[in-house]
C-alpha atoms as a PDB file:
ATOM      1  CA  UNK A   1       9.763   1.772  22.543  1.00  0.00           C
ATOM      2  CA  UNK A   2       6.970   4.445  22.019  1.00  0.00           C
ATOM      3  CA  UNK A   3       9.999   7.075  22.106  1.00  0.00           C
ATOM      4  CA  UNK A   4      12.165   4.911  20.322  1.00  0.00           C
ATOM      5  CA  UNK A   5       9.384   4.723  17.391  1.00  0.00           C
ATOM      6  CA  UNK A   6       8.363   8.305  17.481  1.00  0.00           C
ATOM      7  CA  UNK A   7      11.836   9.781  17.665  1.00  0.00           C
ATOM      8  CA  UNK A   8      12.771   9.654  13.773  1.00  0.00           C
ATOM      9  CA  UNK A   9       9.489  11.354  12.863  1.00  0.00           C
ATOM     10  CA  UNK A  10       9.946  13.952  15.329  1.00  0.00           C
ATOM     11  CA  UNK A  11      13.541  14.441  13.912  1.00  0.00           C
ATOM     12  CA  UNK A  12      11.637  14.780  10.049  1.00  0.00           C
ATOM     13  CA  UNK A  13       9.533  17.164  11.221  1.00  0.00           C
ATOM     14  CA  UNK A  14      12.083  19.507  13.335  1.00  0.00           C
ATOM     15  CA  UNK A  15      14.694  19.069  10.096  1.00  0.00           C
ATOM     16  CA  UNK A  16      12.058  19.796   7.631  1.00  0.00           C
ATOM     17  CA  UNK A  17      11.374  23.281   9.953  1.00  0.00           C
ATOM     18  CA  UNK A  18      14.561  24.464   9.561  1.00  0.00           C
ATOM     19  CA  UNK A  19      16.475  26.963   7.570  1.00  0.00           C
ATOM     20  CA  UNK A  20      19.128  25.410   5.282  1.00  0.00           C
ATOM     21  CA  UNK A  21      21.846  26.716   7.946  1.00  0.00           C
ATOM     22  CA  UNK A  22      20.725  25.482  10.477  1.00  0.00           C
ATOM     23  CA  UNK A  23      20.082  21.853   9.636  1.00  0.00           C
ATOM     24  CA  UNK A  24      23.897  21.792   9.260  1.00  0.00           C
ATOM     25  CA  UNK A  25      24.828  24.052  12.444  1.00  0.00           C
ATOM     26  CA  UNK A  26      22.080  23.150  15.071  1.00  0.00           C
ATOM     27  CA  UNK A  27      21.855  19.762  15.444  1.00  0.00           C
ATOM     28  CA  UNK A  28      19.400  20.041  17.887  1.00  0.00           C
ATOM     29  CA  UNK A  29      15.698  18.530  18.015  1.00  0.00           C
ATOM     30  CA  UNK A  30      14.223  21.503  18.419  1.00  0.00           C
ATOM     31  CA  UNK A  31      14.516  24.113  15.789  1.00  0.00           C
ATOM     32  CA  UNK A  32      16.110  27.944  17.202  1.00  0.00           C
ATOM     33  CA  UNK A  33      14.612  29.292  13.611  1.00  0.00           C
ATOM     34  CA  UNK A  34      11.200  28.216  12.162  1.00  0.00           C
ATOM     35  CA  UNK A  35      10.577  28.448   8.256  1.00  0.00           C
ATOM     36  CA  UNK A  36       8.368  26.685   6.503  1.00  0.00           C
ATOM     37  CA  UNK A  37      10.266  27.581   2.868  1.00  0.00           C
ATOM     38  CA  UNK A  38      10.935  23.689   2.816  1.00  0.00           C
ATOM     39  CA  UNK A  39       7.262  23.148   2.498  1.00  0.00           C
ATOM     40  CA  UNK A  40       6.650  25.742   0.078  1.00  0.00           C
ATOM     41  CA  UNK A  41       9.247  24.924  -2.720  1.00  0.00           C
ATOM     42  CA  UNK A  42       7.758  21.190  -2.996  1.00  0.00           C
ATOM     43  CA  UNK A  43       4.520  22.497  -3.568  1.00  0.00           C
ATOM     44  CA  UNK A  44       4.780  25.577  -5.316  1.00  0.00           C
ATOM     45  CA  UNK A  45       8.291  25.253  -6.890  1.00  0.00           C
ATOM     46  CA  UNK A  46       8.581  21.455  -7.687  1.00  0.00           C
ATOM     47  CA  UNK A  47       6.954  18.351  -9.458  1.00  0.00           C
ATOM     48  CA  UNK A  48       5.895  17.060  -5.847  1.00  0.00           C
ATOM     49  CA  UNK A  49       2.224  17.432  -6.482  1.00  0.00           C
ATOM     50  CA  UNK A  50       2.898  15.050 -10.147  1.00  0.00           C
ATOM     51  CA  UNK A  51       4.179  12.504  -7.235  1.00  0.00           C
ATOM     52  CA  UNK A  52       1.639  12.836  -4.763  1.00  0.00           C
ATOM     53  CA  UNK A  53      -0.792  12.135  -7.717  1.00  0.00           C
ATOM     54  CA  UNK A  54       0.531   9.503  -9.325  1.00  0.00           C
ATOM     55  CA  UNK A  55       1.264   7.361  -6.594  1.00  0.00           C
ATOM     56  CA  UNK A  56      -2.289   8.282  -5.281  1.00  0.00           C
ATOM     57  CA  UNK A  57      -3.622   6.892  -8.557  1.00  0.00           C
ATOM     58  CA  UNK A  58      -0.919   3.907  -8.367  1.00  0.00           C
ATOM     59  CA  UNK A  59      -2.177   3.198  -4.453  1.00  0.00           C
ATOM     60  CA  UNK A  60      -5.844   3.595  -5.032  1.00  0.00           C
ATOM     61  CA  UNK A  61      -6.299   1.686  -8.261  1.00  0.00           C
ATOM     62  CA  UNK A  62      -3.929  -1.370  -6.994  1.00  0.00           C
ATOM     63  CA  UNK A  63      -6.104  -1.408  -3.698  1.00  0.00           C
ATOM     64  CA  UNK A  64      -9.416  -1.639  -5.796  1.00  0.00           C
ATOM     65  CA  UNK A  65      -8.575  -4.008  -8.030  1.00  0.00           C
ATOM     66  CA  UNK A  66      -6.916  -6.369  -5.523  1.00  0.00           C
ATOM     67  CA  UNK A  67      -9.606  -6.373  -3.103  1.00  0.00           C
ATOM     68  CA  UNK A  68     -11.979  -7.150  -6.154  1.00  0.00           C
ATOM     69  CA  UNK A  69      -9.807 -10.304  -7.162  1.00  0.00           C
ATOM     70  CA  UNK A  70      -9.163 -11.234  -3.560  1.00  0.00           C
ATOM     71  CA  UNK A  71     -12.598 -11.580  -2.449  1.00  0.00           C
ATOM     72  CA  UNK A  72     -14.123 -13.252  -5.485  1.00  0.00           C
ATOM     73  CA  UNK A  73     -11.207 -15.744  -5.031  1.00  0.00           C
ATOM     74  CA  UNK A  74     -11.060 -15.633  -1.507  1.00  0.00           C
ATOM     75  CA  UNK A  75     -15.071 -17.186  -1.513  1.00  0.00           C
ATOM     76  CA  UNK A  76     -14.478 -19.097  -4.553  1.00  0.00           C
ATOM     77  CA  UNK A  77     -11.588 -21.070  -2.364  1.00  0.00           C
ATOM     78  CA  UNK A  78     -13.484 -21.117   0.528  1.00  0.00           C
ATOM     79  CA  UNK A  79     -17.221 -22.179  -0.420  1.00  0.00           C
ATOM     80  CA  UNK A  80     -16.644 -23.912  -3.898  1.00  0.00           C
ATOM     81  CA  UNK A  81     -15.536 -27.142  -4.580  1.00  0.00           C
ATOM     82  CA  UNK A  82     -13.301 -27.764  -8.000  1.00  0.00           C
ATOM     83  CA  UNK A  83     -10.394 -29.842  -8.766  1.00  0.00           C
ATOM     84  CA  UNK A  84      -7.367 -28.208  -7.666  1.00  0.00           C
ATOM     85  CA  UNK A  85      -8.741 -25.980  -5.003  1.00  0.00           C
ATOM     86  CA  UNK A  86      -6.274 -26.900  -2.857  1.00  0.00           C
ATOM     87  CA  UNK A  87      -3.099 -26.531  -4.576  1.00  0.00           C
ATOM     88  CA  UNK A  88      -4.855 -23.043  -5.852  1.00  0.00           C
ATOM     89  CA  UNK A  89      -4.906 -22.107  -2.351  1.00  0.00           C
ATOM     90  CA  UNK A  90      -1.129 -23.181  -1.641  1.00  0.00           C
ATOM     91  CA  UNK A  91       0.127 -22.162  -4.635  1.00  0.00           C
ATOM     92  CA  UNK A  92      -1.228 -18.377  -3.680  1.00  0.00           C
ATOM     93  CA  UNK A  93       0.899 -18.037  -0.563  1.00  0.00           C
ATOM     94  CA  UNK A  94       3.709 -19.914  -2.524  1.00  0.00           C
ATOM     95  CA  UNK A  95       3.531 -17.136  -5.046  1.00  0.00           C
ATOM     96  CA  UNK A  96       3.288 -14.271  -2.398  1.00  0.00           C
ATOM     97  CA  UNK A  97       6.792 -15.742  -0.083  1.00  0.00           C
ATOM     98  CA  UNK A  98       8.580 -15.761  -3.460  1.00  0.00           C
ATOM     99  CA  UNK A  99      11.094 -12.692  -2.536  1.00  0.00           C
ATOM    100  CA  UNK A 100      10.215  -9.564  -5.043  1.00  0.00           C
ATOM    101  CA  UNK A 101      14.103  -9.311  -5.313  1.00  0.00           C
ATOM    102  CA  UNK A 102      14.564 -12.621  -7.396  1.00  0.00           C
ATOM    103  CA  UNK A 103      11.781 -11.039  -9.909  1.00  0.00           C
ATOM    104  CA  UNK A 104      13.350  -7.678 -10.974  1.00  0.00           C
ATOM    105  CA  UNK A 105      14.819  -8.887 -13.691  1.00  0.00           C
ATOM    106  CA  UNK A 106      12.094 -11.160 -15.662  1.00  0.00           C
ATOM    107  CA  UNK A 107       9.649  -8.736 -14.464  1.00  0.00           C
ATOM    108  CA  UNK A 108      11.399  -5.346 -16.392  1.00  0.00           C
ATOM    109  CA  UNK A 109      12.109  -7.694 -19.393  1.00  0.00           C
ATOM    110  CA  UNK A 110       8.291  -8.209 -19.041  1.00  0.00           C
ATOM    111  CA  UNK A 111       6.708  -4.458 -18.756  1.00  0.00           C
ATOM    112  CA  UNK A 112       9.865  -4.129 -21.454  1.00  0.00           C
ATOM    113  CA  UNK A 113       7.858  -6.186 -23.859  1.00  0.00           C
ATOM    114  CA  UNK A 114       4.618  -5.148 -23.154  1.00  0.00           C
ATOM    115  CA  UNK A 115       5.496  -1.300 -23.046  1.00  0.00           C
ATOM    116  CA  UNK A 116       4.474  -1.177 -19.402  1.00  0.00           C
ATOM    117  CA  UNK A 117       7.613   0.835 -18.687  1.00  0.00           C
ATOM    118  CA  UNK A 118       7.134   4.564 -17.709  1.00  0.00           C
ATOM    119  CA  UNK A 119       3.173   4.284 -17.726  1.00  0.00           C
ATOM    120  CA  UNK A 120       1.481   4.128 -14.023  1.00  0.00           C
ATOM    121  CA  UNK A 121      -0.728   0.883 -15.163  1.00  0.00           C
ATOM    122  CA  UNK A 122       2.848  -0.896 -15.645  1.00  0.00           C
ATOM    123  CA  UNK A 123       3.400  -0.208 -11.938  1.00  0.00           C
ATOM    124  CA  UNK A 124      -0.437  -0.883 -11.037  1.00  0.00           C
ATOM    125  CA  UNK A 125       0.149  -4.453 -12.719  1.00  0.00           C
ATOM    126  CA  UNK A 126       3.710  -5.552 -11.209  1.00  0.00           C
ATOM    127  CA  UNK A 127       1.841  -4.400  -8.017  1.00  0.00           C
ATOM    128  CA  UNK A 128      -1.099  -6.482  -8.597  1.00  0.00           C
ATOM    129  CA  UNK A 129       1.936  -9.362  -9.271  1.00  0.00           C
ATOM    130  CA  UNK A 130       2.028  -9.410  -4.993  1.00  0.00           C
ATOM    131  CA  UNK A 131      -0.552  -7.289  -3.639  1.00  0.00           C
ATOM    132  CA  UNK A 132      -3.569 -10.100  -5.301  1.00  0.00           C
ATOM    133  CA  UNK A 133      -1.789 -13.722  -3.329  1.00  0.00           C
ATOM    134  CA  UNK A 134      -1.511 -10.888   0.035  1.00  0.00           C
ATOM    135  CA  UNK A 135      -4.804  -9.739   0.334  1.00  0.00           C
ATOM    136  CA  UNK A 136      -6.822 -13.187  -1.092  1.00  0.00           C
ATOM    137  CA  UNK A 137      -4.613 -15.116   1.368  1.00  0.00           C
ATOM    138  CA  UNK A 138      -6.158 -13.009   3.750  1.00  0.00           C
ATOM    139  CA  UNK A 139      -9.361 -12.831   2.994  1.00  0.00           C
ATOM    140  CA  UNK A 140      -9.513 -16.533   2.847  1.00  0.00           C
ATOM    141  CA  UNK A 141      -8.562 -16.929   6.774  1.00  0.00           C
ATOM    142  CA  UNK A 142     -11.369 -14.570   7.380  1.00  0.00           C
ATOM    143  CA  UNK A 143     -13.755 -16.034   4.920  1.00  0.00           C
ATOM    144  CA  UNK A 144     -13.452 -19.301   6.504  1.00  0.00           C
ATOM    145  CA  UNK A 145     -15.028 -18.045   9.861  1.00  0.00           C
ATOM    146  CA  UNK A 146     -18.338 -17.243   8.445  1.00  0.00           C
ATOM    147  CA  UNK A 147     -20.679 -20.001   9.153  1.00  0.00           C
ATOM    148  CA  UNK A 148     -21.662 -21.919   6.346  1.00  0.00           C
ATOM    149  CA  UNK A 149     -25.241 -22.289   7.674  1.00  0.00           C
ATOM    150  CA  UNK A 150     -25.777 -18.420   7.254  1.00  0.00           C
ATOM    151  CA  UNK A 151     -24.785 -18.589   3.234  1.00  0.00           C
ATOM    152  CA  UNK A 152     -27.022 -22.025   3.232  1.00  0.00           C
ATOM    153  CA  UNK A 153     -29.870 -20.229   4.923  1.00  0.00           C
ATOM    154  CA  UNK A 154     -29.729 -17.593   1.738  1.00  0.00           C
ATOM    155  CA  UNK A 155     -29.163 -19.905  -0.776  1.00  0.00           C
ATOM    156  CA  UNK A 156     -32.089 -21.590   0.521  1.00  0.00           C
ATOM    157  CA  UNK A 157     -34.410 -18.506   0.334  1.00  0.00           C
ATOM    158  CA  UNK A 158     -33.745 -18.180  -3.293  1.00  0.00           C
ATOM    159  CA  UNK A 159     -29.986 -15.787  -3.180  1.00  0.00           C
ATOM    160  CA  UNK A 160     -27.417 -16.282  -5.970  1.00  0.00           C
ATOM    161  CA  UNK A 161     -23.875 -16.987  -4.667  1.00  0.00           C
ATOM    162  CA  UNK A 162     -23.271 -13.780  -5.638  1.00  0.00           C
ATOM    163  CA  UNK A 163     -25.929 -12.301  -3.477  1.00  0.00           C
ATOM    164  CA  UNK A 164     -24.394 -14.219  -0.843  1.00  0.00           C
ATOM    165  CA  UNK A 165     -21.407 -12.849  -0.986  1.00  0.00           C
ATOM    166  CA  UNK A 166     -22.235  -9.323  -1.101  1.00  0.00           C
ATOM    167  CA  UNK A 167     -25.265  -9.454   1.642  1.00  0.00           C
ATOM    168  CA  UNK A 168     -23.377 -12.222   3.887  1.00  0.00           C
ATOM    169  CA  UNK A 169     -19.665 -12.525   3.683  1.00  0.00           C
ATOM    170  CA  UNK A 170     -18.578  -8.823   2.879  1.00  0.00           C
ATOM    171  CA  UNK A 171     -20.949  -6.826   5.610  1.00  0.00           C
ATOM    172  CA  UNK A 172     -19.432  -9.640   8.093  1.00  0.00           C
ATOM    173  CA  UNK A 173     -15.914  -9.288   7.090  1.00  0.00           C
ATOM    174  CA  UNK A 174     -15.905  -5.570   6.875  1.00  0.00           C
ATOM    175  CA  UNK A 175     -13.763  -5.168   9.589  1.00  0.00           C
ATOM    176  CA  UNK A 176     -10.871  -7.589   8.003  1.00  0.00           C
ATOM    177  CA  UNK A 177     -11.322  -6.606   4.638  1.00  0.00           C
ATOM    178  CA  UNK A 178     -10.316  -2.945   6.009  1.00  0.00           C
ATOM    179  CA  UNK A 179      -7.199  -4.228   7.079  1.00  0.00           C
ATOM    180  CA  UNK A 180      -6.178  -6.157   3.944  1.00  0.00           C
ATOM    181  CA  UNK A 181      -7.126  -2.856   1.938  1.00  0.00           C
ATOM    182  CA  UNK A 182      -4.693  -1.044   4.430  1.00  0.00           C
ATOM    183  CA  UNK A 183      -1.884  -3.469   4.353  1.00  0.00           C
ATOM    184  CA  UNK A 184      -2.231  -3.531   0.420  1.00  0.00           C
ATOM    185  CA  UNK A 185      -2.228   0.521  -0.082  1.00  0.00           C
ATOM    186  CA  UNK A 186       0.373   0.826   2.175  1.00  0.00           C
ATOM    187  CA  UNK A 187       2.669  -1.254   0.365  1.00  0.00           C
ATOM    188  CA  UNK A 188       1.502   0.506  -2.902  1.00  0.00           C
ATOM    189  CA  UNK A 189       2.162   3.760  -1.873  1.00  0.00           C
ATOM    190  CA  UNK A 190       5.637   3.363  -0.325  1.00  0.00           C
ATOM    191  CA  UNK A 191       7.036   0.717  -3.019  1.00  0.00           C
ATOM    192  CA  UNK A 192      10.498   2.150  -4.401  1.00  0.00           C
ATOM    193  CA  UNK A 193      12.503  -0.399  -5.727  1.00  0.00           C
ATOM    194  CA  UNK A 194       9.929  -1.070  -8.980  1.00  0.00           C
ATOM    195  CA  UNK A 195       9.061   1.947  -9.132  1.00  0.00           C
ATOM    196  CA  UNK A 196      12.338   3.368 -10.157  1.00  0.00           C
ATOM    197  CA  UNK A 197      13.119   0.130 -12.127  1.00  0.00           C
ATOM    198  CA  UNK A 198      10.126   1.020 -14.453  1.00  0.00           C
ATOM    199  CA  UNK A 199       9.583   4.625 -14.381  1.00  0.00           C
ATOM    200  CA  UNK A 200      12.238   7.278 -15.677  1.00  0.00           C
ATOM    201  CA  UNK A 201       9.968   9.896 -16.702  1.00  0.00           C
ATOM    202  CA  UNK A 202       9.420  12.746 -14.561  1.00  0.00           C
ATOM    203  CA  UNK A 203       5.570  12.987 -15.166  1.00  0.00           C
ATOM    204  CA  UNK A 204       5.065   9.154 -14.190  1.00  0.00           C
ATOM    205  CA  UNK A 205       6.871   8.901 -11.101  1.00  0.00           C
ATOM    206  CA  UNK A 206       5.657   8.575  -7.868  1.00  0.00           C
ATOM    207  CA  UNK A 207       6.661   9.883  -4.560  1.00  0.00           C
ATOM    208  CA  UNK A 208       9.457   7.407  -3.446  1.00  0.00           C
ATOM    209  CA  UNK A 209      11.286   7.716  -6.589  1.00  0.00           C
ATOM    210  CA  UNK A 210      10.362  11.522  -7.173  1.00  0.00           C
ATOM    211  CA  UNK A 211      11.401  12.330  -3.383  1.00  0.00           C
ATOM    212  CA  UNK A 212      15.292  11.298  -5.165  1.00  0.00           C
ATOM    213  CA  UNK A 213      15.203  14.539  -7.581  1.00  0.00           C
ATOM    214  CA  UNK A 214      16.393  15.963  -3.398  1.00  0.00           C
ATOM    215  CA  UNK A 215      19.426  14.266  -3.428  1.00  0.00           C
ATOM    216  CA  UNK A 216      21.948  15.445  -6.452  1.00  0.00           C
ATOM    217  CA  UNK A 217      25.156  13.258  -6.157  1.00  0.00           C
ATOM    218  CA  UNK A 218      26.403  13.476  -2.800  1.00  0.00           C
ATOM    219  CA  UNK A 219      24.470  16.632  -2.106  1.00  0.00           C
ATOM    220  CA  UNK A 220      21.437  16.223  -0.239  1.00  0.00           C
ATOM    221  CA  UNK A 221      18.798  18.783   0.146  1.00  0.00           C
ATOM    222  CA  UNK A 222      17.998  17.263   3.749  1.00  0.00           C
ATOM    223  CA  UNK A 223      14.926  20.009   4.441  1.00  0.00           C
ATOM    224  CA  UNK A 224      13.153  19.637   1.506  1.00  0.00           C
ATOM    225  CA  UNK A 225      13.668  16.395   1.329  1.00  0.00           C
ATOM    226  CA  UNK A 226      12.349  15.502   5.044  1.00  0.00           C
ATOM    227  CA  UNK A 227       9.343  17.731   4.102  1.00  0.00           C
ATOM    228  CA  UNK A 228       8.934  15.827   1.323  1.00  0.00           C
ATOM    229  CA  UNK A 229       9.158  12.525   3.607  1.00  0.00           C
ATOM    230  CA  UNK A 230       6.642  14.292   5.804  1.00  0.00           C
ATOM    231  CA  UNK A 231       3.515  14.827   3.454  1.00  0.00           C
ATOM    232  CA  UNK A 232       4.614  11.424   1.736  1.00  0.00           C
ATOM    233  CA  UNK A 233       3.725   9.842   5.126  1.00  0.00           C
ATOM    234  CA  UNK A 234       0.249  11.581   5.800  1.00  0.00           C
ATOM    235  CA  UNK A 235      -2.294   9.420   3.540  1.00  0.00           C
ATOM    236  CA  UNK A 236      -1.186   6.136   5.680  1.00  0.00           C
ATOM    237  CA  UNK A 237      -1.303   7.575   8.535  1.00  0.00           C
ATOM    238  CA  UNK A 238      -5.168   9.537   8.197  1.00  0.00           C
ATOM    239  CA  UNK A 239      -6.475   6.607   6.282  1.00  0.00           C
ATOM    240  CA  UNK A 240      -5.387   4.317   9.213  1.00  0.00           C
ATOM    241  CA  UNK A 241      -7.202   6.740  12.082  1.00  0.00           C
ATOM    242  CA  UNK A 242     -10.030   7.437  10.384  1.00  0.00           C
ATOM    243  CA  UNK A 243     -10.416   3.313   9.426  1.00  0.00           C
ATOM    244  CA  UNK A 244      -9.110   2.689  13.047  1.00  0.00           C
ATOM    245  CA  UNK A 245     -12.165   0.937  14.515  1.00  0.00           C
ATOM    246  CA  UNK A 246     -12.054  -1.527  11.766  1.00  0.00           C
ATOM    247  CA  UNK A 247      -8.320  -2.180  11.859  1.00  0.00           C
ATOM    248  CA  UNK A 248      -7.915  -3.019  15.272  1.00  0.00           C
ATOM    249  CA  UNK A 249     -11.437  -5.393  15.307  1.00  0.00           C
ATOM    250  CA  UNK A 250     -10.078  -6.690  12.174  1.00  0.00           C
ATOM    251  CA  UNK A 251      -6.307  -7.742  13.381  1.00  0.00           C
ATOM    252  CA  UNK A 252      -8.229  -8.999  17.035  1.00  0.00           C
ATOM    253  CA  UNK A 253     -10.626 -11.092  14.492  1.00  0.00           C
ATOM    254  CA  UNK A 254      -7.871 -12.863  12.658  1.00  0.00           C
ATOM    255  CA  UNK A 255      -5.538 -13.010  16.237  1.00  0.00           C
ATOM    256  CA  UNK A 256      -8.572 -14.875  17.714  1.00  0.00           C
ATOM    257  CA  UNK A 257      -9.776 -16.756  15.038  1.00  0.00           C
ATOM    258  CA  UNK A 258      -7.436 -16.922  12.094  1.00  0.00           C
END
């Protein structure tokens, strides 16, 4: 499985090493001829650094502003009592299994309206539209295992809820919340289908649409376009090992206890 797995990114890398000839001749995994031209053209030659930016800014500001909802919400669902906490709390998973393919439409007609379209906070908002019932949904499971005496033992000593939260609840959940921030800039940063629904313009696009301008009709540029692919895949990837502590605490947290 570990071979099976590693396989197509070994194949990106060897294609996206090889001269245009030989990607079509030698079909081989590793490369007779090493160039690294592919690399060069997207970064000197080509709007790939626009991408990389904007979907950086997409990724990063989506991340933020979901993790801010989802924990406010996340403790107001778990410690608060209100009419209709429970069918808020349902209704936010409802919301999240609701398949994004059934929303295209209203959605566009939407950002349409609002001139969303072609401007990266459109994307950061439709975004927001599935990342926010994710990551609260989450953060509620994990929420839920903090012991209530701890945020009744701070309330006591004088602490706002709000102190709570911040000097309880977050330093505890650390390791979970890492993993909901993960799982939500992942999906950010390789979404595709929204992205080129709402974006045309060249200077707004991010890196799964912009990685397209490769591909011109039935001509595809397969070495740029796998070093492209490459890059494209390295944020994940270094944000997940250099988070990695947290990650795997935080899944064995909500295995164990969720």
């Amino acid at each position: 499985f570990l071979i099976w797995t590693l396989f197509p990114y070994l194949w990106i890398l060897a294609t996206s090493l090889k001269p245009n000839r030989d990607i079509f001749v030698n079909a081989t995994i590793i490369p007779e001829r090493v160039t690294l031209e592919h690399y060069r053209y997207i970064v000197t030659s080509s709007d790939f650094q626009t991408y990389f930016r904007n979907s950086a800014i997409v990724a990063i500001t989506t991340t933020l502003i979901a993790m801010l909802i989802a924990v406010f919400a996340a403790y107001a669902l778990t410690r608060l009592r209100f009419i209709g906490r429970e069918f808020v709390a349902r209704a936010t998973i409802v919301t999240y299994l609701i398949p994004a393919s059934l929303l295209f439409i209203p959605l566009f007609q939407v950002a349409f309206q609002l001139k969303l379209t072609d401007r990266l906070w459109g994307l950061v908002i439709i975004y927001l539209i599935f990342s926010v019932p994710f990551s609260t949904w989450m953060t509620i499971s994990y929420f839920n295992t903090v012991p209530s005496e701890l945020q009744d033992a701070a309330l006591v000593d004088g602490a706002s809820r709000v102190r709570a939260l911040f000097s309880i609840f977050l330093p505890l959940s650390l390791p979970a919340l890492a993993v909901v921030a993960l799982f939500t800039f992942t999906v950010a940063w390789n979404e595709f289908l929204f992205a080129l629904l709402l974006i045309s313009r060249d200077s707004q696009k991010t890196i799964p649409v912009g990685l397209t301008e490769f591909v011109r009709g039935d001509t595809y540029q397969w070495g740029r376009l796998m070093a492209g692919s490459l890059i494209a895949s390295l944020p994940p990837v270094i944000i997940y090992f250099v988070s990695q502590r947290w990650v795997v605490s935080g899944l064995a947290g909500g295995a164990i206890k969720g």
